[in-house]
N, C-alpha and C. Protein backbone atom coordinates (compact mmCIF):
# COMPACT_ATOMS: atom_id res chain seq x y z
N UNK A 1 57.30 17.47 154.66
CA UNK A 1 57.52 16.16 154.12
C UNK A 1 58.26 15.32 155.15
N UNK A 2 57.64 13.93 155.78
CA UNK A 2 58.67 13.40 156.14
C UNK A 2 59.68 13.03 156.16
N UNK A 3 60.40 12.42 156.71
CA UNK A 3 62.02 12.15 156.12
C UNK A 3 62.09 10.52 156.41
N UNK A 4 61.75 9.75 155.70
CA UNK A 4 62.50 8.40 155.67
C UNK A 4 63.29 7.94 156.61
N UNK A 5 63.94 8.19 156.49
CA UNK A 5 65.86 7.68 157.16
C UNK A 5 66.55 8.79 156.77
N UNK A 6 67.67 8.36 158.14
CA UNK A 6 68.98 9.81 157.96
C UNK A 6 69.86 8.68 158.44
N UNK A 7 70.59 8.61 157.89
CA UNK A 7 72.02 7.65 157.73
C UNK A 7 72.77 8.55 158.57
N UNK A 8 74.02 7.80 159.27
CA UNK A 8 75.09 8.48 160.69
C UNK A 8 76.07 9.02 159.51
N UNK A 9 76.39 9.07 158.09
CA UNK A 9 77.50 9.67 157.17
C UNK A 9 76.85 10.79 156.65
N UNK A 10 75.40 11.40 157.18
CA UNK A 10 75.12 12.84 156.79
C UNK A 10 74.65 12.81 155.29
N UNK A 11 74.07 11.30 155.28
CA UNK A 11 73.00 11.13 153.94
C UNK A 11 71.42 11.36 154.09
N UNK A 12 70.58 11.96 153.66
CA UNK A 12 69.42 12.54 153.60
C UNK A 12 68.50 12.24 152.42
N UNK A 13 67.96 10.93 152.25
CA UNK A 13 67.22 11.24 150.65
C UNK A 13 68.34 11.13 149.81
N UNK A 14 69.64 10.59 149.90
CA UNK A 14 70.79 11.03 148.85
C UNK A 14 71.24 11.85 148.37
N UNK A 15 71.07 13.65 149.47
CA UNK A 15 71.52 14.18 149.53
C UNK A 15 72.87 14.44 150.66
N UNK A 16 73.92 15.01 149.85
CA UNK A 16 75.24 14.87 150.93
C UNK A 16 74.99 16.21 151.70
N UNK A 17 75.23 16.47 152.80
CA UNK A 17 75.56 17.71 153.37
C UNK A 17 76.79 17.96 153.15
N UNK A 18 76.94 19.28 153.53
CA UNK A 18 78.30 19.88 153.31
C UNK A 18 79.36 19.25 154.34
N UNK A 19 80.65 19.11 153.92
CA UNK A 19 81.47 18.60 154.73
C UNK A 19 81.82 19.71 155.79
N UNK A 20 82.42 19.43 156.77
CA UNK A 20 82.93 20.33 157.98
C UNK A 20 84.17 21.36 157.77
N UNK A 21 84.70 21.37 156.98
CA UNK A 21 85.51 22.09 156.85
C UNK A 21 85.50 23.00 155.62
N UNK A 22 85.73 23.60 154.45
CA UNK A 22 86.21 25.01 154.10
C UNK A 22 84.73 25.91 154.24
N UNK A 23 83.31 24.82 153.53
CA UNK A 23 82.86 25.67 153.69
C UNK A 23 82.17 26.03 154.64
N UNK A 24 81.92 25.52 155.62
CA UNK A 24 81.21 25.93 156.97
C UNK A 24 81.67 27.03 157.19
N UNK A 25 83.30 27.16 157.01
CA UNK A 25 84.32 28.46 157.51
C UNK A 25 83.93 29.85 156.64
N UNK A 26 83.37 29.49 155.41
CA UNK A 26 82.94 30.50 154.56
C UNK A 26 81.73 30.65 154.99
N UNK A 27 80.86 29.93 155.22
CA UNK A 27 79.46 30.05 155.30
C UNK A 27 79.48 30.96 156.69
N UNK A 28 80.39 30.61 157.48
CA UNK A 28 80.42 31.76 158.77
C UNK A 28 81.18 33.34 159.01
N UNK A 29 81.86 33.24 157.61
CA UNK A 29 82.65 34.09 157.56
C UNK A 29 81.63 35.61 157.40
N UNK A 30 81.91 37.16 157.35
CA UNK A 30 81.74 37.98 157.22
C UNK A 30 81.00 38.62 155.62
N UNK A 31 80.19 39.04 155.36
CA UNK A 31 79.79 39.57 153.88
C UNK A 31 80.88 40.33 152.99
N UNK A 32 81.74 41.06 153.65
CA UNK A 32 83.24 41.39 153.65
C UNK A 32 84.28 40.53 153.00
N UNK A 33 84.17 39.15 153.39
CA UNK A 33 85.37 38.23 153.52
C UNK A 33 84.70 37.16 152.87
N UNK A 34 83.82 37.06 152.74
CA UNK A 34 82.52 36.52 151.71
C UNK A 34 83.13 36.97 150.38
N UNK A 35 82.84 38.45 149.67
CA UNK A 35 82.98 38.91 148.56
C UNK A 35 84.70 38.91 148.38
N UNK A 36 85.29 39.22 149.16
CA UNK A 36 86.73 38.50 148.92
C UNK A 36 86.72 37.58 148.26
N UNK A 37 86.15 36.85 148.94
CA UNK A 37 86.76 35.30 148.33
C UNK A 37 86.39 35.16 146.94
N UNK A 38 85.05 35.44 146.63
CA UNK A 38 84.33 35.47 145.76
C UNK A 38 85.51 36.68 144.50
N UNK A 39 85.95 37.17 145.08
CA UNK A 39 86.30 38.31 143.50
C UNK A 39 87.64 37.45 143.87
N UNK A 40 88.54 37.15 144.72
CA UNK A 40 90.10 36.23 144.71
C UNK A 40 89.37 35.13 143.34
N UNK A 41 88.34 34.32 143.96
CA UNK A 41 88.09 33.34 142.43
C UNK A 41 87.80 33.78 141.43
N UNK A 42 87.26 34.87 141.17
CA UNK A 42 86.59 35.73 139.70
C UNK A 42 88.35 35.51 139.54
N UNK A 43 88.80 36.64 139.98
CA UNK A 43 90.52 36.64 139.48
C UNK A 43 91.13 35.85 138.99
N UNK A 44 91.27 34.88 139.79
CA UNK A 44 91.68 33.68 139.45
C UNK A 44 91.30 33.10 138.31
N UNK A 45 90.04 32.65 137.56
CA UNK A 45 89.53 32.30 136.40
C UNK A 45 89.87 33.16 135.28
N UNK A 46 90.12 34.44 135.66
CA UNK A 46 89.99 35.60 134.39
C UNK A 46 91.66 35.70 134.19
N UNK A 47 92.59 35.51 135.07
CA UNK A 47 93.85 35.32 135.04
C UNK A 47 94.16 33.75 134.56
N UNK A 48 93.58 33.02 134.36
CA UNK A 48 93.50 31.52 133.92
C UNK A 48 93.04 31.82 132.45
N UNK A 49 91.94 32.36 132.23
CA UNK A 49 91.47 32.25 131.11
C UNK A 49 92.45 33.06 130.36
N UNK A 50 92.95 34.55 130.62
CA UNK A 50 94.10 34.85 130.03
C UNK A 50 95.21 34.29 129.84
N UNK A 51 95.55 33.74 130.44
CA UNK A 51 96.85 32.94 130.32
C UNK A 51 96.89 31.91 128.63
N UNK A 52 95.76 31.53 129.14
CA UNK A 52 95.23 30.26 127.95
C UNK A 52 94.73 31.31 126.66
N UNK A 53 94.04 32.08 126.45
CA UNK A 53 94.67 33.14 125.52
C UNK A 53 96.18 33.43 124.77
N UNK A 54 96.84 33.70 125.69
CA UNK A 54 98.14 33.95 125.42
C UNK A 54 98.79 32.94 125.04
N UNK A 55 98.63 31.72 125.30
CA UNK A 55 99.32 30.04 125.49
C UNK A 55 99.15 30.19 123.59
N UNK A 56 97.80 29.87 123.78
CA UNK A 56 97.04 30.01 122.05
C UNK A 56 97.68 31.11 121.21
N UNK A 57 97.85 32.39 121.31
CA UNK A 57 98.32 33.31 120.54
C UNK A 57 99.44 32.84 119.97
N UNK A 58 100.27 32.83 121.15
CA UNK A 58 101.60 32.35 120.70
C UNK A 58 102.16 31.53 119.44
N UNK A 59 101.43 30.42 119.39
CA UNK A 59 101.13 30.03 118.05
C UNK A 59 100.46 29.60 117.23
N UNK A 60 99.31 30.75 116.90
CA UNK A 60 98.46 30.38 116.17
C UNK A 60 99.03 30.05 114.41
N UNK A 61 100.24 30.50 114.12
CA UNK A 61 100.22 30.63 112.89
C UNK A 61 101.29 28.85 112.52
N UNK A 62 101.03 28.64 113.16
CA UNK A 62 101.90 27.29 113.24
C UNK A 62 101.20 26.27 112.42
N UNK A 63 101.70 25.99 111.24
CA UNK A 63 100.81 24.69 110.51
C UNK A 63 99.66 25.51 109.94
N UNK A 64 99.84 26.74 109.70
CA UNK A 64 99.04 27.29 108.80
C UNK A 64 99.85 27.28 106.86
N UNK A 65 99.20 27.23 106.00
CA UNK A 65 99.75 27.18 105.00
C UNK A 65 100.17 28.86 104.46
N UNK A 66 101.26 29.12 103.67
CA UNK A 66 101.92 30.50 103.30
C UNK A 66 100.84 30.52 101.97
N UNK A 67 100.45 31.70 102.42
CA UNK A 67 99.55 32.06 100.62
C UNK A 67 100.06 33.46 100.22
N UNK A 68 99.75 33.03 98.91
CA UNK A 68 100.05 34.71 98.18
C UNK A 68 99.22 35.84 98.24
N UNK A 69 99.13 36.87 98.08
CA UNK A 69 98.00 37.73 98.01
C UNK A 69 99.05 39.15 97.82
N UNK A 70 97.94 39.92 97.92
CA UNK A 70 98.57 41.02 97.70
C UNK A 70 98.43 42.62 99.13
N UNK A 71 98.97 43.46 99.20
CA UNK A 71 98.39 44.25 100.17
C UNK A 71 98.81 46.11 99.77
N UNK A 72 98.54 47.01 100.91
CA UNK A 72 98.74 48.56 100.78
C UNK A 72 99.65 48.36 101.88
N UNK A 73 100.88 49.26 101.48
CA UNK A 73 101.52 49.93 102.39
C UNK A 73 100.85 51.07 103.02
N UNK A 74 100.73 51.11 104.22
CA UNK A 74 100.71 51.56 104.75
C UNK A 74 101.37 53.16 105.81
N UNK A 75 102.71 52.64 105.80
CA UNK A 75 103.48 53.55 106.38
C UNK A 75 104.67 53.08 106.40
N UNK A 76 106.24 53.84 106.34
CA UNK A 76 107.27 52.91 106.35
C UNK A 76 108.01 53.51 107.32
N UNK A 77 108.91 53.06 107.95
CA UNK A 77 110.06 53.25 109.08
C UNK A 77 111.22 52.81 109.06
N UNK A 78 112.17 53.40 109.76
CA UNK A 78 113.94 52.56 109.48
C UNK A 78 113.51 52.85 111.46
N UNK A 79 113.90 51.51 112.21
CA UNK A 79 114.33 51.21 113.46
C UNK A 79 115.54 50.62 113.67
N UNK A 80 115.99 50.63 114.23
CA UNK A 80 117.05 50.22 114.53
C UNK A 80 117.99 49.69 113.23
N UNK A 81 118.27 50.54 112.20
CA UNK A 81 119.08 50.22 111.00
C UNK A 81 117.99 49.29 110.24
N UNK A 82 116.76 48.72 110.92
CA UNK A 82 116.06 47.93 109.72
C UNK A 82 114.58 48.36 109.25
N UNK A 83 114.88 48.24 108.23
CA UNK A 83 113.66 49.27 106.89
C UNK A 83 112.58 48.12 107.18
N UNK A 84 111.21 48.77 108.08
CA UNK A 84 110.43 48.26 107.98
C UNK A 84 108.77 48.92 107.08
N UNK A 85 107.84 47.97 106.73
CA UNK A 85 106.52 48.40 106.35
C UNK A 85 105.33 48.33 106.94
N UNK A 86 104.49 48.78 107.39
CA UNK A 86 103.29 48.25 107.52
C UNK A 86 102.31 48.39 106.50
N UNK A 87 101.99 46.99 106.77
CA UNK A 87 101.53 46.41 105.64
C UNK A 87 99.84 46.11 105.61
N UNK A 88 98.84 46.72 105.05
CA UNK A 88 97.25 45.77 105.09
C UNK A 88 97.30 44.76 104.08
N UNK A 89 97.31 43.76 104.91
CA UNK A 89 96.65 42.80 103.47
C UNK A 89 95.11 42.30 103.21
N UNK A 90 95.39 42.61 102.05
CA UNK A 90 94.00 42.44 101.11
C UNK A 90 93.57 41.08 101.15
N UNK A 91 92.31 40.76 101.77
CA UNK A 91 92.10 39.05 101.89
C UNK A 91 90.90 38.82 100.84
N UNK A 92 90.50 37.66 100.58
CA UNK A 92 89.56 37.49 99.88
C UNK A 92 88.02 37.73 100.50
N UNK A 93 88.03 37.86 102.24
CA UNK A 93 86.50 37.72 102.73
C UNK A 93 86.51 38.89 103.22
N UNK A 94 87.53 39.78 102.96
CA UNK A 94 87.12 41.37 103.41
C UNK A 94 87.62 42.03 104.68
N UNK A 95 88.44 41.06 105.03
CA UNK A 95 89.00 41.77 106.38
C UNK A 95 90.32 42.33 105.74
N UNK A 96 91.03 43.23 106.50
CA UNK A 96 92.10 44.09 106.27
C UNK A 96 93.17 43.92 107.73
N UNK A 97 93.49 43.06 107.73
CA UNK A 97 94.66 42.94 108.90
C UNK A 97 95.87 43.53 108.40
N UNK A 98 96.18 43.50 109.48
CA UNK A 98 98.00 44.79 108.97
C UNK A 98 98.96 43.66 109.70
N UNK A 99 100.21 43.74 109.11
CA UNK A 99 101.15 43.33 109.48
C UNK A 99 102.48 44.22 108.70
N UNK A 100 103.53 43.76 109.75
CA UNK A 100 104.74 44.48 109.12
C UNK A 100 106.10 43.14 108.55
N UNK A 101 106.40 44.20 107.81
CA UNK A 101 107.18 43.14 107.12
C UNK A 101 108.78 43.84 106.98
N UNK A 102 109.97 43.26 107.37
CA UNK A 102 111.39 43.81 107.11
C UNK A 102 112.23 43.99 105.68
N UNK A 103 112.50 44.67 105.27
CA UNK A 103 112.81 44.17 104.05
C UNK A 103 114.32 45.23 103.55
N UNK A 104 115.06 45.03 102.36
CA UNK A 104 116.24 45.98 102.56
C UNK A 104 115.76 47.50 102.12
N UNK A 105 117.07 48.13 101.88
CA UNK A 105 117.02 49.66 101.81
C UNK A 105 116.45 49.92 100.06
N UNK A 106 116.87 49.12 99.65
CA UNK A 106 116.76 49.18 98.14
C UNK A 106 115.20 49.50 97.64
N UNK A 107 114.65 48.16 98.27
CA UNK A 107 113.03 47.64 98.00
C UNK A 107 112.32 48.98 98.64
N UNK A 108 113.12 49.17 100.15
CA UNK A 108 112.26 50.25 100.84
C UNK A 108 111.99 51.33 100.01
N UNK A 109 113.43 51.85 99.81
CA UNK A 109 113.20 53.47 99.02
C UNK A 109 112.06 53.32 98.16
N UNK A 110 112.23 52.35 96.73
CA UNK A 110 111.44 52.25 95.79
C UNK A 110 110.24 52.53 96.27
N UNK A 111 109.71 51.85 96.97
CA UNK A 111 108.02 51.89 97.78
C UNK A 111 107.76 52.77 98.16
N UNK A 112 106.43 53.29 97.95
CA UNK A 112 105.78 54.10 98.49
C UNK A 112 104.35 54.09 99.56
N UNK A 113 104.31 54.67 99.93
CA UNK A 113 102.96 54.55 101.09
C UNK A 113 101.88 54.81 100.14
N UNK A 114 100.90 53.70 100.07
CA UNK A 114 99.55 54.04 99.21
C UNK A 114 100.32 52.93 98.29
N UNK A 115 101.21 52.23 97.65
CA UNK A 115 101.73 51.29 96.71
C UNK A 115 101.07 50.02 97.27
N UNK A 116 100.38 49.25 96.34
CA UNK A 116 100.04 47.21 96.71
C UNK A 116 101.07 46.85 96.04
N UNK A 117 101.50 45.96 97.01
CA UNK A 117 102.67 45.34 96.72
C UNK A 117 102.41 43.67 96.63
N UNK A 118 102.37 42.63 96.17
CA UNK A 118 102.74 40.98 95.90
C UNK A 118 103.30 40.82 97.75
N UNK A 119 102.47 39.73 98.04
CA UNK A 119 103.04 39.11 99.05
C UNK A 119 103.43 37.23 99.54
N UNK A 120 103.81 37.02 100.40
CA UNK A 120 103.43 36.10 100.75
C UNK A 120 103.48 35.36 102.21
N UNK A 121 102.32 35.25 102.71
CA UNK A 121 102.27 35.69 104.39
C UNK A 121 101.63 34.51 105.06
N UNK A 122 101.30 34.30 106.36
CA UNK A 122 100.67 33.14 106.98
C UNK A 122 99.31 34.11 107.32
N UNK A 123 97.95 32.98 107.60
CA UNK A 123 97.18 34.01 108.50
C UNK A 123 96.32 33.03 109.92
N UNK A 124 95.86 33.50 110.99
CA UNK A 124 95.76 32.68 111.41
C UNK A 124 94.34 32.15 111.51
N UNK A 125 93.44 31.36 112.16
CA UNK A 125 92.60 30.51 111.60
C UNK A 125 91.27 32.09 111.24
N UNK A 126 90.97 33.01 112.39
CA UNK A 126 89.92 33.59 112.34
C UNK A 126 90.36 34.51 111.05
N UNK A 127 91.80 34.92 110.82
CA UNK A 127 92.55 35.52 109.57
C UNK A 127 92.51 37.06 110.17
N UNK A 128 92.03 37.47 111.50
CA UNK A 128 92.55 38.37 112.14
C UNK A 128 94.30 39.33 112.12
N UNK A 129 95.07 38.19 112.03
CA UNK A 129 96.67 37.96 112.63
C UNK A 129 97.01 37.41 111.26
N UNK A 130 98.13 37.92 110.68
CA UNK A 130 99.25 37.22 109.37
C UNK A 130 100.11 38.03 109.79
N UNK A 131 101.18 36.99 109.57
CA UNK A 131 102.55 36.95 109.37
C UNK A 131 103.35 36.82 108.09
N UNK A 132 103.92 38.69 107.56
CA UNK A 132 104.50 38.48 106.07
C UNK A 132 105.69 38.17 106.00
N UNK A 133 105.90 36.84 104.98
CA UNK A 133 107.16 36.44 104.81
C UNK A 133 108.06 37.67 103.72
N UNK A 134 107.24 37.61 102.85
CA UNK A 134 107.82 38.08 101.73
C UNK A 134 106.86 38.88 101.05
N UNK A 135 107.87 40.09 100.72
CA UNK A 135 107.39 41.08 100.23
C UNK A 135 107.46 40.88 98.76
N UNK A 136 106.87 41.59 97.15
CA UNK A 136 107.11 41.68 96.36
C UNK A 136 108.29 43.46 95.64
N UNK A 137 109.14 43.07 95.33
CA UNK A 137 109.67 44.23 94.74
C UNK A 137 109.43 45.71 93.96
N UNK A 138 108.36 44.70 93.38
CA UNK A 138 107.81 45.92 92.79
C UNK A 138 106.28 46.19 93.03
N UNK A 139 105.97 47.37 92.83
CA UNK A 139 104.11 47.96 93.40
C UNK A 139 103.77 47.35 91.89
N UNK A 140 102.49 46.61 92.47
CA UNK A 140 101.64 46.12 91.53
C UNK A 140 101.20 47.21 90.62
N UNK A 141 100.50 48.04 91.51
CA UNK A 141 99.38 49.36 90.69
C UNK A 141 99.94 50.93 91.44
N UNK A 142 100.15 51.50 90.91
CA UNK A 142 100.25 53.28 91.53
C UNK A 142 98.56 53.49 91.70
């Protein structure tokens, strides 16, 4: 195909050529130092995209509304002097997320592992992740 005109700023048909500098230096560089670069940017994006993950996690439960529901204990523990539960809660669309919840010695003893207990927890939008505020005192059902 002929070529029209070639403009002195390295215009072609209104195509730009590459400028003189980074990538010429890549384009001459080694297949070696090539794939370097190439996995340094993979990295870079996948360490970016995590980050922004984590940014988001942080607070997903923020401006979510507290609902009631109910859940199974799970398993209970005393750490560091505080009586904790883990907790599944029972959702309405069928997922079973666990969370733990602190609560005193009193409530703890009473409870048992395998007991649904009254709650009231945050969850976050996919309902993966809740956060229980409040436990109920007493097991709904043995």
């Amino acid at each position: 195909m002929a070529v029209k005109y070639v403009r002195d700023d390295g215009h072609e048909h209104g195509i730009v050529s590459a400028p003189g500098g980074m990538l010429r230096r890549i384009g001459r560089a080694g297949p070696k130092r090539r794939l370097i670069i190439i996995y340094m940017g993979v990295a870079g994006f996948a360490v970016l995209l995590i980050l922004t993950q984590v940014g988001s996690n942080q607070t997903p439960l923020r401006g979510s509304p507290i609902e009631t529901g109910e859940g199974i204990i799970l398993s209970k523990s005393v750490e560091d002097g505080a009586y904790t539960l883990s907790i599944q809660v029972l959702l309405d669309d069928g997922e079973r997320p666990e969370g733990i919840a602190v609560t005193d010695e009193e409530t703890w003893n009473r409870l048992a592992v395998g007991d649904r207990i009254g709650l009231r927890f945050q969850r976050n939008r996919s309902g993966s992740r809740v956060r229980i505020h409040q436990t109920g005192v007493v097991a709904l059902n043995r």
